[in-house]
C-alpha atoms as a PDB file:
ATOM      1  CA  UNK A   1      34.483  49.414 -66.828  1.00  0.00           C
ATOM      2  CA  UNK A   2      38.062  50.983 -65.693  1.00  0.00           C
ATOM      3  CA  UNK A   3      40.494  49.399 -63.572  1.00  0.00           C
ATOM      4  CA  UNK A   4      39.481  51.076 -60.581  1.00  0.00           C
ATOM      5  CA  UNK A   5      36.002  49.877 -60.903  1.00  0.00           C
ATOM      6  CA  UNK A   6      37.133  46.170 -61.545  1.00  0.00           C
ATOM      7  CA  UNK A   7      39.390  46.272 -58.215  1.00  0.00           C
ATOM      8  CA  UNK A   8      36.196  47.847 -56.220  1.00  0.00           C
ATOM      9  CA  UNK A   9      34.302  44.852 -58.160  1.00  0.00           C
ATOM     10  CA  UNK A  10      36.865  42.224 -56.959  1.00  0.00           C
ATOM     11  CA  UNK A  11      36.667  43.880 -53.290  1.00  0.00           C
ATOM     12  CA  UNK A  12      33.036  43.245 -52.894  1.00  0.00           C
ATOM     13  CA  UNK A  13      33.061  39.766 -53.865  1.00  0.00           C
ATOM     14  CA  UNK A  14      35.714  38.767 -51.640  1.00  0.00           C
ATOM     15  CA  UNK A  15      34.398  40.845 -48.907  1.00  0.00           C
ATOM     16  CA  UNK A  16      30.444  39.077 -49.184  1.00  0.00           C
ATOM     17  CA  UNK A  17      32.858  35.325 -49.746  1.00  0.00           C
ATOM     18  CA  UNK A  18      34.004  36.333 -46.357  1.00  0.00           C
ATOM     19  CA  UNK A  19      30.904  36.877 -45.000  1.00  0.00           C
ATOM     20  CA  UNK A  20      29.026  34.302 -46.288  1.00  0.00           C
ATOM     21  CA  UNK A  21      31.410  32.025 -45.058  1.00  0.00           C
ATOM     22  CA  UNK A  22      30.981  33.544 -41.751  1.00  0.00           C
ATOM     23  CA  UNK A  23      27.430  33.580 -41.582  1.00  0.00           C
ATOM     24  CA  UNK A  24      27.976  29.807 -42.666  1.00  0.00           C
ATOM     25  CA  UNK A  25      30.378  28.788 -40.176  1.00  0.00           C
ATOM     26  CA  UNK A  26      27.586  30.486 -37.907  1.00  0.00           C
ATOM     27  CA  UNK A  27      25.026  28.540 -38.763  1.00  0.00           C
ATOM     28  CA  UNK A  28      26.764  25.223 -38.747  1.00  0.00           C
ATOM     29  CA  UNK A  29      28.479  25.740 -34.944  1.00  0.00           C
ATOM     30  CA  UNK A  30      24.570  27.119 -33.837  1.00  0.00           C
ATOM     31  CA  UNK A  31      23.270  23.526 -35.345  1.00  0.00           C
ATOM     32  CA  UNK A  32      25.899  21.662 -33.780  1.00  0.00           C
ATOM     33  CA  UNK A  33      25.395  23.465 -30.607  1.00  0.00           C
ATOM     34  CA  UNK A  34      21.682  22.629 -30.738  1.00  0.00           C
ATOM     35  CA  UNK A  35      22.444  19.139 -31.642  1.00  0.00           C
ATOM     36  CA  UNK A  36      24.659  18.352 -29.158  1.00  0.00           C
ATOM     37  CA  UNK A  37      22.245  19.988 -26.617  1.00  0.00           C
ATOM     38  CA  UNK A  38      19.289  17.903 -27.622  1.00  0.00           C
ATOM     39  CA  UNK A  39      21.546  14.452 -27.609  1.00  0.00           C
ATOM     40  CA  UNK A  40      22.705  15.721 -23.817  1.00  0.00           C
ATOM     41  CA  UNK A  41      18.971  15.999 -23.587  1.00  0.00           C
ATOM     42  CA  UNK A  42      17.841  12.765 -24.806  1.00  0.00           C
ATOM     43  CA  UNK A  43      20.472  11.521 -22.472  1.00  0.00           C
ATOM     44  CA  UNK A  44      18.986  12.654 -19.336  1.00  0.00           C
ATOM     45  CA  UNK A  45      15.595  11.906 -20.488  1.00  0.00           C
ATOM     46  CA  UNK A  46      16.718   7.883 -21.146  1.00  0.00           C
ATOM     47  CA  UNK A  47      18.915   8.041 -17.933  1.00  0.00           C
ATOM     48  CA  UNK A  48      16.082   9.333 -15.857  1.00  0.00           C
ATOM     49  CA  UNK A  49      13.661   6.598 -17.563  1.00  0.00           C
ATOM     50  CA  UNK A  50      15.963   3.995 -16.163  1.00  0.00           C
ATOM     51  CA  UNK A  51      16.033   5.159 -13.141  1.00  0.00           C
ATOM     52  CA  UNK A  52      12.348   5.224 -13.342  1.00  0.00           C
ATOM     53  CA  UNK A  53      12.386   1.762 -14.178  1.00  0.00           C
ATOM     54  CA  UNK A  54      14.394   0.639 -11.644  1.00  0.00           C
ATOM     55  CA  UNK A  55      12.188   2.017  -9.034  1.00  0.00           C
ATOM     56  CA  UNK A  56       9.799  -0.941  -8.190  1.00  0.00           C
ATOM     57  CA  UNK A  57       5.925   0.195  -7.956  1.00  0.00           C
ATOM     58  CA  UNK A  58       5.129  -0.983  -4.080  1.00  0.00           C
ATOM     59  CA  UNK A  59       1.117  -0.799  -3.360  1.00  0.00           C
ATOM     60  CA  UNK A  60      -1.363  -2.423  -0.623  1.00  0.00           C
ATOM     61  CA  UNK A  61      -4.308  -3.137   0.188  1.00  0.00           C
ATOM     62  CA  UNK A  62      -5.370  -2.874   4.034  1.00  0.00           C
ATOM     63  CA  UNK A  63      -8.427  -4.037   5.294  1.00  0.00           C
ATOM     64  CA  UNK A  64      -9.429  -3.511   8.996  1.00  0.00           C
ATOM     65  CA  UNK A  65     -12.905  -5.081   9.522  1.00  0.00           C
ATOM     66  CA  UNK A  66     -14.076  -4.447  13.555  1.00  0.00           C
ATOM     67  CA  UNK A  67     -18.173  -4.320  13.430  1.00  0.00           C
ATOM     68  CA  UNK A  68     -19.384  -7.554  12.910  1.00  0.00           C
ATOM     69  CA  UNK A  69     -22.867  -8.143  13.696  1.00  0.00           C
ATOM     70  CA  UNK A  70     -22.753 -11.927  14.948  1.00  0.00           C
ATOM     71  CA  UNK A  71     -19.974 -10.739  17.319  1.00  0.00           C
ATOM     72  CA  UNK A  72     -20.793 -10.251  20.679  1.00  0.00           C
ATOM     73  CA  UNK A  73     -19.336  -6.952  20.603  1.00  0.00           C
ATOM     74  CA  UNK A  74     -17.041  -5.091  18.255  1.00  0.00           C
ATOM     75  CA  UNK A  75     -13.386  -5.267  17.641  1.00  0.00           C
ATOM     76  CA  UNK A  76     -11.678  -2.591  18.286  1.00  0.00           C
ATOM     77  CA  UNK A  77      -8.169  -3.235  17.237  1.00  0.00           C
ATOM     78  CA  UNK A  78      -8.581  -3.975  13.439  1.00  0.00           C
ATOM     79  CA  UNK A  79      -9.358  -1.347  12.744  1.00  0.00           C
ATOM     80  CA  UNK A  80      -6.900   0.627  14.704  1.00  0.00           C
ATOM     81  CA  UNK A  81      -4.291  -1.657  13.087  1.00  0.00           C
ATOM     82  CA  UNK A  82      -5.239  -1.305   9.700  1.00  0.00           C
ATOM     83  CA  UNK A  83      -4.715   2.990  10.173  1.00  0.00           C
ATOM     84  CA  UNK A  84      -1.306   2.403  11.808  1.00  0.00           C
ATOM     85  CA  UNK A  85      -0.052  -0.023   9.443  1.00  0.00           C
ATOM     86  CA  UNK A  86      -1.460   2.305   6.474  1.00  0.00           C
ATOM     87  CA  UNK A  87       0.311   4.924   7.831  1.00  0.00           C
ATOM     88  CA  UNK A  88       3.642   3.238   8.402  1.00  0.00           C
ATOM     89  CA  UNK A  89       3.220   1.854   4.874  1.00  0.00           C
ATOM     90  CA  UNK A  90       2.716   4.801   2.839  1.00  0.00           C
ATOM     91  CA  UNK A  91       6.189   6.222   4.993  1.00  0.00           C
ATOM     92  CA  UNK A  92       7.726   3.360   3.546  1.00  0.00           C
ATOM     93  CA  UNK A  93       7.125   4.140  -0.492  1.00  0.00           C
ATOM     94  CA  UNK A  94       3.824   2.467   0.111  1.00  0.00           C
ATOM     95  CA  UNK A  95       0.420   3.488  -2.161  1.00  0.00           C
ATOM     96  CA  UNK A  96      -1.685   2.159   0.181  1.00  0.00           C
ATOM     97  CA  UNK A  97      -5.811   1.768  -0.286  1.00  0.00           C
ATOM     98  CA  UNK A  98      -7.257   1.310   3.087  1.00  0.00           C
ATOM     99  CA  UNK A  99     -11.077  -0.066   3.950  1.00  0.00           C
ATOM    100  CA  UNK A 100     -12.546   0.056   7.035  1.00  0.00           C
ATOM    101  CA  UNK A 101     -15.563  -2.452   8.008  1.00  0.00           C
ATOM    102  CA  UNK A 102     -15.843  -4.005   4.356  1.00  0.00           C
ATOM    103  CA  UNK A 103     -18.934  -5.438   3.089  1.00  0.00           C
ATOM    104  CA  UNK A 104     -18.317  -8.618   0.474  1.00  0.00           C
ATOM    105  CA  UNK A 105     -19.135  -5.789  -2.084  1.00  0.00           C
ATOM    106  CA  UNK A 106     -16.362  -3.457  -0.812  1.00  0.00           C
ATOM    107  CA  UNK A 107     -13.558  -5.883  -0.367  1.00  0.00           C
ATOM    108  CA  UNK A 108     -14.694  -7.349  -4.290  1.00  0.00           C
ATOM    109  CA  UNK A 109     -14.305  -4.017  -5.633  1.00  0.00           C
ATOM    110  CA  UNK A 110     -10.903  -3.520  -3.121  1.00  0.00           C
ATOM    111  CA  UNK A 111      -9.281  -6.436  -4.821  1.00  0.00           C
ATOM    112  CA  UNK A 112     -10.287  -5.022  -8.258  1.00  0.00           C
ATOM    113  CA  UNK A 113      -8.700  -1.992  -7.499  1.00  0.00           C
ATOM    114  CA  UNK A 114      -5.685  -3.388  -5.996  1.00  0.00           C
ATOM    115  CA  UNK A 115      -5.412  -5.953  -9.351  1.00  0.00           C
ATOM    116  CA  UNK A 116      -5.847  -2.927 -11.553  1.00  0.00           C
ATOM    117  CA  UNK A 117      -2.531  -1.522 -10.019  1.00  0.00           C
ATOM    118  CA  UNK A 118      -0.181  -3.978  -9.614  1.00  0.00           C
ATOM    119  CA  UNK A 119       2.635  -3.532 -12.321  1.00  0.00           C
ATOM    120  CA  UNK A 120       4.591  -6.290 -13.097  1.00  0.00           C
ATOM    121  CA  UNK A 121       7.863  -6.569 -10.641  1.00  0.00           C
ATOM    122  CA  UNK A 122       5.540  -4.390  -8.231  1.00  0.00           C
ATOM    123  CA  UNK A 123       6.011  -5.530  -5.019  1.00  0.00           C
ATOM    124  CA  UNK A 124       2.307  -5.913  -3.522  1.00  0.00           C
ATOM    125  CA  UNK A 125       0.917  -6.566   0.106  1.00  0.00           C
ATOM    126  CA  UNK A 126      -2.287  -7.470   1.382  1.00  0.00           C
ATOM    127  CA  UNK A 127      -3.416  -7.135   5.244  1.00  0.00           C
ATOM    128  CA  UNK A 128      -6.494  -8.178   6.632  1.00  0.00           C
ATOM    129  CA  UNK A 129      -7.022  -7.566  10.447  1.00  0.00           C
ATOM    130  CA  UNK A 130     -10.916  -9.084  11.600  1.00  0.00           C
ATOM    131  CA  UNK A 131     -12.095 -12.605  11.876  1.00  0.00           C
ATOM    132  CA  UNK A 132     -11.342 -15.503   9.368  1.00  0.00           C
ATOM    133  CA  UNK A 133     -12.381 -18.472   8.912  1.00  0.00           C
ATOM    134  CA  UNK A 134     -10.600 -21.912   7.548  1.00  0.00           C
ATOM    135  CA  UNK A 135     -13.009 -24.192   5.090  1.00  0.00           C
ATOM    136  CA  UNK A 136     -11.089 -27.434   3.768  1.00  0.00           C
ATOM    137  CA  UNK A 137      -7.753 -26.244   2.875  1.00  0.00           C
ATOM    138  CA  UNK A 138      -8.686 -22.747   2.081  1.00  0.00           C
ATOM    139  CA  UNK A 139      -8.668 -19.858   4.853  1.00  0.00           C
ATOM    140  CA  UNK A 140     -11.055 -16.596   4.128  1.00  0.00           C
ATOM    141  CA  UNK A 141     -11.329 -13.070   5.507  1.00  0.00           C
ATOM    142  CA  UNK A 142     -15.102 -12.422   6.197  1.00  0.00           C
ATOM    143  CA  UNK A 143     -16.426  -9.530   5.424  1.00  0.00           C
ATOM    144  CA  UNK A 144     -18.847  -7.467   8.145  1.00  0.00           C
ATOM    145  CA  UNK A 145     -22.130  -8.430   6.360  1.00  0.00           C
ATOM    146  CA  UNK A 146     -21.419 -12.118   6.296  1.00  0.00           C
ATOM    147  CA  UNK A 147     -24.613 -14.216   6.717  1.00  0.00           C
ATOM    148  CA  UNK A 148     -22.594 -17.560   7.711  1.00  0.00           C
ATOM    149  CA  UNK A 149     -24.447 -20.726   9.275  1.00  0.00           C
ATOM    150  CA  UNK A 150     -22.537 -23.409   7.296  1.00  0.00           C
ATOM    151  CA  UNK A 151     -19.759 -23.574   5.476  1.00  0.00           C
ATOM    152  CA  UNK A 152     -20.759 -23.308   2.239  1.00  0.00           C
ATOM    153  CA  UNK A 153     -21.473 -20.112   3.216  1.00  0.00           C
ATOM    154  CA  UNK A 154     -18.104 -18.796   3.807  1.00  0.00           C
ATOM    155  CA  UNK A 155     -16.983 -19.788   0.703  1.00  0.00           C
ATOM    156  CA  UNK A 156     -19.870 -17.545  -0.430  1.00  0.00           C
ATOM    157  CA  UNK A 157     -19.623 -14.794   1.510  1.00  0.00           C
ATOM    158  CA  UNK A 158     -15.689 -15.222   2.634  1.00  0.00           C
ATOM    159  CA  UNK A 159     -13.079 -13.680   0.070  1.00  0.00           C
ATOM    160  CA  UNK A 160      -9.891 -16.044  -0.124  1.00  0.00           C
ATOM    161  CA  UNK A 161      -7.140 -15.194   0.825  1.00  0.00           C
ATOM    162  CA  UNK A 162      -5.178 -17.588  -1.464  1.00  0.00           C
ATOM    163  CA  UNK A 163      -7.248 -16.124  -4.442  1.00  0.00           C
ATOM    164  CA  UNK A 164      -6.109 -12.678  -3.717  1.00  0.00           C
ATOM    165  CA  UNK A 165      -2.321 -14.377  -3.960  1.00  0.00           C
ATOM    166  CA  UNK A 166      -3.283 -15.537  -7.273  1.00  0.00           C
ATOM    167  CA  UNK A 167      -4.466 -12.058  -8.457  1.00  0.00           C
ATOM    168  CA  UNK A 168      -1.243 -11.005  -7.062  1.00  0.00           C
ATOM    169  CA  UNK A 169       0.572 -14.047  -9.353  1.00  0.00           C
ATOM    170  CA  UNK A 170      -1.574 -13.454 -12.702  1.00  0.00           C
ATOM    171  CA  UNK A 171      -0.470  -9.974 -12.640  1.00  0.00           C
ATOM    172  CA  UNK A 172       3.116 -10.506 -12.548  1.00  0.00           C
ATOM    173  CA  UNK A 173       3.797  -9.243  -8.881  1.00  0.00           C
ATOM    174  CA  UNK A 174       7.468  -9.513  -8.110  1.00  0.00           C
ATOM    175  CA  UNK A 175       6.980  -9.936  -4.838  1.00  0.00           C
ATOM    176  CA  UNK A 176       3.638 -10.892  -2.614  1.00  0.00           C
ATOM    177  CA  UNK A 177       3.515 -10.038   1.131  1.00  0.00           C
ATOM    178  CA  UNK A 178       0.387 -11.246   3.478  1.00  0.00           C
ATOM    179  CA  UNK A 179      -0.261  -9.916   6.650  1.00  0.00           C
ATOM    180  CA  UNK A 180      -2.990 -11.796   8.072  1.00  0.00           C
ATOM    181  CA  UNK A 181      -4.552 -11.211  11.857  1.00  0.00           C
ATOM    182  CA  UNK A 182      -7.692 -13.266  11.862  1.00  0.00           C
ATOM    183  CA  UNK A 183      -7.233 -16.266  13.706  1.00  0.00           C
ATOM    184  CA  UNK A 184      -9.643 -14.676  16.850  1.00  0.00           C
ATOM    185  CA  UNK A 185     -12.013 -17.223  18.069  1.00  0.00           C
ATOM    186  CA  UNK A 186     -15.011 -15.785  15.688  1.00  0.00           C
ATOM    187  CA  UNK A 187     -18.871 -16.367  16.056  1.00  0.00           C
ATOM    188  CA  UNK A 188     -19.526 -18.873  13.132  1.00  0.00           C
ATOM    189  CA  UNK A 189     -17.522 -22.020  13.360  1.00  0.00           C
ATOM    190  CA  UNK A 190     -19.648 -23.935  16.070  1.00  0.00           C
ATOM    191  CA  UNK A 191     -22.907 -23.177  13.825  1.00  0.00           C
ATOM    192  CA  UNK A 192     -21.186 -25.984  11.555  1.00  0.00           C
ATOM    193  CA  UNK A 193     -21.554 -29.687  12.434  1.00  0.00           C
ATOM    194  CA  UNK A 194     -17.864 -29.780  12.369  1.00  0.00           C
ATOM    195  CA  UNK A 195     -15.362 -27.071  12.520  1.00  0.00           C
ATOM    196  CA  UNK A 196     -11.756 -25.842  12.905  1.00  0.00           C
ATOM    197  CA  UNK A 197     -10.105 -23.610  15.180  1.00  0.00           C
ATOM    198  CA  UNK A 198      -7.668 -20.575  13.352  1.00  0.00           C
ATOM    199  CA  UNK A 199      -6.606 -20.804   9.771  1.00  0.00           C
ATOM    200  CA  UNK A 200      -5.450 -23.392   7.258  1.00  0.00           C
ATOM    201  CA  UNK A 201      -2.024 -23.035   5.706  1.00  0.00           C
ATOM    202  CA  UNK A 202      -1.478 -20.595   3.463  1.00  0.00           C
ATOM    203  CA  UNK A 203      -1.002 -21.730   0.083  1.00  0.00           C
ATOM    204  CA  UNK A 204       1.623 -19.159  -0.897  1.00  0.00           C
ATOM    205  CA  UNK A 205       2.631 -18.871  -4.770  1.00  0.00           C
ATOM    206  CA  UNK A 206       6.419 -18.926  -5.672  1.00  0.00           C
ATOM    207  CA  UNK A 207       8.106 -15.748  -4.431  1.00  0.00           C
ATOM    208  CA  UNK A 208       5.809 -15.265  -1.696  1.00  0.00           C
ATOM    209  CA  UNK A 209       6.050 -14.168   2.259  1.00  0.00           C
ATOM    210  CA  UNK A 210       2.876 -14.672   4.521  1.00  0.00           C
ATOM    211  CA  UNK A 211       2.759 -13.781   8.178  1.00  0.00           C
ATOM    212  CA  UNK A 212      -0.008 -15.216  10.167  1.00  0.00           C
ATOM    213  CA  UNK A 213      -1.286 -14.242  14.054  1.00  0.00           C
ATOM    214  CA  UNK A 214      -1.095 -17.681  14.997  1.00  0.00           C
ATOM    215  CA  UNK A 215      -0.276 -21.117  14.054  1.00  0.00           C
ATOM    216  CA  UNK A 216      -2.250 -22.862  11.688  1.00  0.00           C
ATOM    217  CA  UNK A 217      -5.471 -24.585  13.717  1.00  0.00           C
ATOM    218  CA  UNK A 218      -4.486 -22.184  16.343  1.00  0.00           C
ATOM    219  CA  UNK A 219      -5.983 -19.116  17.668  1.00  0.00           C
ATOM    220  CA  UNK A 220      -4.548 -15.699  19.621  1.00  0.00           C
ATOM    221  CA  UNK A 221      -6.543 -13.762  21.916  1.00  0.00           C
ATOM    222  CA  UNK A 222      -7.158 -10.303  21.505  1.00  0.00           C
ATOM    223  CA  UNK A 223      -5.087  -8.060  23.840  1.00  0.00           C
ATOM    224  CA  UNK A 224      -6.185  -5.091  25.882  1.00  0.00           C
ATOM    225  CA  UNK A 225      -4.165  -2.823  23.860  1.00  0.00           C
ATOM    226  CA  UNK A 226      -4.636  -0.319  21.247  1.00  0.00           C
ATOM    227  CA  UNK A 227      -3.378  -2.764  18.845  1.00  0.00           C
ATOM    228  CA  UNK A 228      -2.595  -6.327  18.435  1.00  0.00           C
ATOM    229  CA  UNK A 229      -0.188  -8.128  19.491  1.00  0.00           C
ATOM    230  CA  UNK A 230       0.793  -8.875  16.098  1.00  0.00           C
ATOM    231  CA  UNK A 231       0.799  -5.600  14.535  1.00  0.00           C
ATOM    232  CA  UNK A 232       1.949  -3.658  17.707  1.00  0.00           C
ATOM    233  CA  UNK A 233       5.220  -5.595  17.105  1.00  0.00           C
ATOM    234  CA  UNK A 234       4.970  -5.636  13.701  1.00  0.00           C
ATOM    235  CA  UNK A 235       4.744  -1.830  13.207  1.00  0.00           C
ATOM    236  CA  UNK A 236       7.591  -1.413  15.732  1.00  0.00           C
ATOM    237  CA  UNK A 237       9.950  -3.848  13.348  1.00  0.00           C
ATOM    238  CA  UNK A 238       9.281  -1.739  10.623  1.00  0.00           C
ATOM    239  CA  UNK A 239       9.917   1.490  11.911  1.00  0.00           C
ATOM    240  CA  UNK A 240      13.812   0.079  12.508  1.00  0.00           C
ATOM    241  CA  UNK A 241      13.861  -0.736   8.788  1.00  0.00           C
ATOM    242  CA  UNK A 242      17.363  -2.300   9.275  1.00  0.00           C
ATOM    243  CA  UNK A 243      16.327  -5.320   7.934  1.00  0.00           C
ATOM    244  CA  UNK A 244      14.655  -6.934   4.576  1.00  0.00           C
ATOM    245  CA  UNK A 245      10.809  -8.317   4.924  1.00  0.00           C
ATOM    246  CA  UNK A 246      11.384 -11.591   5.647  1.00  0.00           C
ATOM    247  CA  UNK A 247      13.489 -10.614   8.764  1.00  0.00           C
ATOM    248  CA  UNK A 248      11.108  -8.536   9.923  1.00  0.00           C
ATOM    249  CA  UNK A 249       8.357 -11.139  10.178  1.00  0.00           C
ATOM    250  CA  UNK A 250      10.718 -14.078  11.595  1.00  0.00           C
ATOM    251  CA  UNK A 251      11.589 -11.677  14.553  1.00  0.00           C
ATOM    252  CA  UNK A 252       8.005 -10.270  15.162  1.00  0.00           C
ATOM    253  CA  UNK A 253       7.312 -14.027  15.116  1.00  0.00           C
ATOM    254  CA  UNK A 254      10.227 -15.049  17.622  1.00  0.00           C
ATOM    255  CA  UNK A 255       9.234 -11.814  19.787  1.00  0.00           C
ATOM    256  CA  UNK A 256       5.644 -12.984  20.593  1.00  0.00           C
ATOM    257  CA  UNK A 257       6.464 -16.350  21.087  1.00  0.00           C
ATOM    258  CA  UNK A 258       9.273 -15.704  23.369  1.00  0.00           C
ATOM    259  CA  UNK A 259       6.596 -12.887  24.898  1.00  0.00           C
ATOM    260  CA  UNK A 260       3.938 -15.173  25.450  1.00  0.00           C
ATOM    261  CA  UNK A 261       5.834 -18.159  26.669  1.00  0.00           C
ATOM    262  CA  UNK A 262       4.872 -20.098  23.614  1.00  0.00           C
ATOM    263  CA  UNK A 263       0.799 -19.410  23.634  1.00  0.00           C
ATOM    264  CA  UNK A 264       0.713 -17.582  21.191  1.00  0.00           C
ATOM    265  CA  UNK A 265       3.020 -18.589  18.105  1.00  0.00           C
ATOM    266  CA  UNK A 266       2.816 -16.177  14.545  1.00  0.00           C
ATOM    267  CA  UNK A 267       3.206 -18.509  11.538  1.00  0.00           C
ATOM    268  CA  UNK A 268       5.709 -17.239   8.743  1.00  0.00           C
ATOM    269  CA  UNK A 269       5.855 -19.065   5.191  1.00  0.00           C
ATOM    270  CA  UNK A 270       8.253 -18.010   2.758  1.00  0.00           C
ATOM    271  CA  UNK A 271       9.382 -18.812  -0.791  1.00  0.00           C
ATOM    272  CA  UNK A 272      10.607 -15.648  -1.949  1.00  0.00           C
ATOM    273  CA  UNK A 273      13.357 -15.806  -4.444  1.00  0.00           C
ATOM    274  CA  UNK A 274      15.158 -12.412  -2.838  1.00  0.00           C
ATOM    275  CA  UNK A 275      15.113 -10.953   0.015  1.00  0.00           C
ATOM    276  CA  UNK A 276      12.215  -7.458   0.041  1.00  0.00           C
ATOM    277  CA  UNK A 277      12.796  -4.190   1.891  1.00  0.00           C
ATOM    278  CA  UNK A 278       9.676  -2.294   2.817  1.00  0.00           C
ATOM    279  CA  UNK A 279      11.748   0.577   3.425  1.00  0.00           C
ATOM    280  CA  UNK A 280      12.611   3.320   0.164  1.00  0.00           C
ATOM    281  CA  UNK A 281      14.590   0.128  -1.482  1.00  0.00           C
ATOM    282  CA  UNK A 282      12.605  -2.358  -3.170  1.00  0.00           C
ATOM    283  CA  UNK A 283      14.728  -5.373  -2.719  1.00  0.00           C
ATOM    284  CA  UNK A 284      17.544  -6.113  -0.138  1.00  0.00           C
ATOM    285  CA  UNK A 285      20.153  -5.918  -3.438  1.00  0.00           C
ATOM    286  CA  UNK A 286      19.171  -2.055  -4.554  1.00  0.00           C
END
């Protein structure tokens, strides 16, 4: 080999170092662009999981029962309530199941449901509009196929209402609202040799918010109106939204009452822990 050929030689090498160094320095800044594009990815992906996570499931269950058979004729407003108040609900961030004239079998398999999607720190709400009935120191929605002549059988036939609070407990429900508009003067209680007018108390679990028609012992009269009393001003408090749950309940309370010149008198129990918003915030804090 000359001189000439060695230089050419020497040339080539250098001039495929170069090269491969280029093609390296490529490769590395194409990996660290990739990299650095699928941390930024992973970033969004965990930043979008916690706001996920912070989004608190909020989910009902509504029941408006109006055709009861005992009745001397049907009740109209239930089940007028229970559609506005689904509505207004699922405006509100609500997923809302909704059953109209429930059988015992209907409002079982309801409360299944309504257990199977409750999340814990969901915040959960039950409504019942329709007649209940107080046994001992329990109060129960009765369902539209009720048989009742004594008072074992509405703890039969009735579902509790503080049982469904317990569901709502055992499946780690942040917070539990009740809505309950039952306490109509209903066709069973004088079949029994003693009996009780409205509902009992409300045994409410810690971090709990019940709203009752009336008093307990007491009962409200139906209006003329498309819809109750109660939910009528209910509804109208939670299209405002200004205010957290509780609010909401103490002044559709104070309303009536100050409407009705004290006859009729909604009961509200409390012992939540923070204040709820129904509106697209879960709690009055977020």
């Amino acid at each position: 080999m000359n001189l000439r050929q060695l230089r050419i030689s020497r040339r080539s090498v250098t001039i495929a170092a170069a090269l491969a160094c280029v093609v390296s320095l490529a490769i590395g800044a194409h990996a660290a662009l990739n990299k650095r594009s699928l941390d930024a990815a992973k970033a969004i992906a965990t930043e979008q999981g916690d706001d996920a996570s912070k989004r608190v499931a909020k989910v009902a269950l509504v029941i408006g029962n109006g055709h009861y058979p005992d009745a001397n004729a049907p009740l109209a407003q239930p089940i007028n309530d229970a559609r506005a108040l689904t509505a207004a609900l699922r405006g509100n961030g609500f997923d809302v199941d909704v059953v109209e004239d429930a059988s015992r079998d209907d409002m079982s398999r309801a409360v299944t449901r309504l257990k199977s999607r409750i999340k814990p720190d969901s915040v959960v709400m039950l409504f019942f509009g329709g007649f209940g009935v107080q046994v001992g120191r329990e109060s129960y929605m009765i369902p539209v196929d009720a048989a009742i002549w004594k008072e074992s059988d509405v703890r039969r036939q009735g579902v509790s209402i503080e049982a469904v609070l317990n569901v709502m407990k055992e499946q780690g429900a942040r917070a539990k609202l009740v809505v309950v508009d039952a306490s109509r003067r209903n066709p069973y209680e004088r079949r029994f040799r003693t009996f009780s007018h409205g509902l009992a108390p409300i045994n409410a679990p810690d971090n709990a918010l019940v709203l009752t028609s009336a008093t307990p012992g007491k009962v409200a009269e139906d209006s003329k109106g498309e819809h109750s009393v109660l939910v009528s001003e209910l509804l109208g408090n939670l299209a405002a939204q200004a205010s957290g749950a509780e609010a909401v309940f103490n002044k559709t309370r104070v309303t009536i009452s100050r409407a009705s010149d004290g006859e009729q008198v909604p009961s509200v129990s409390s012992s939540l822990l923070e204040d709820v918003r129904l509106g697209t915030s879960a709690s009055a804090g977020g």
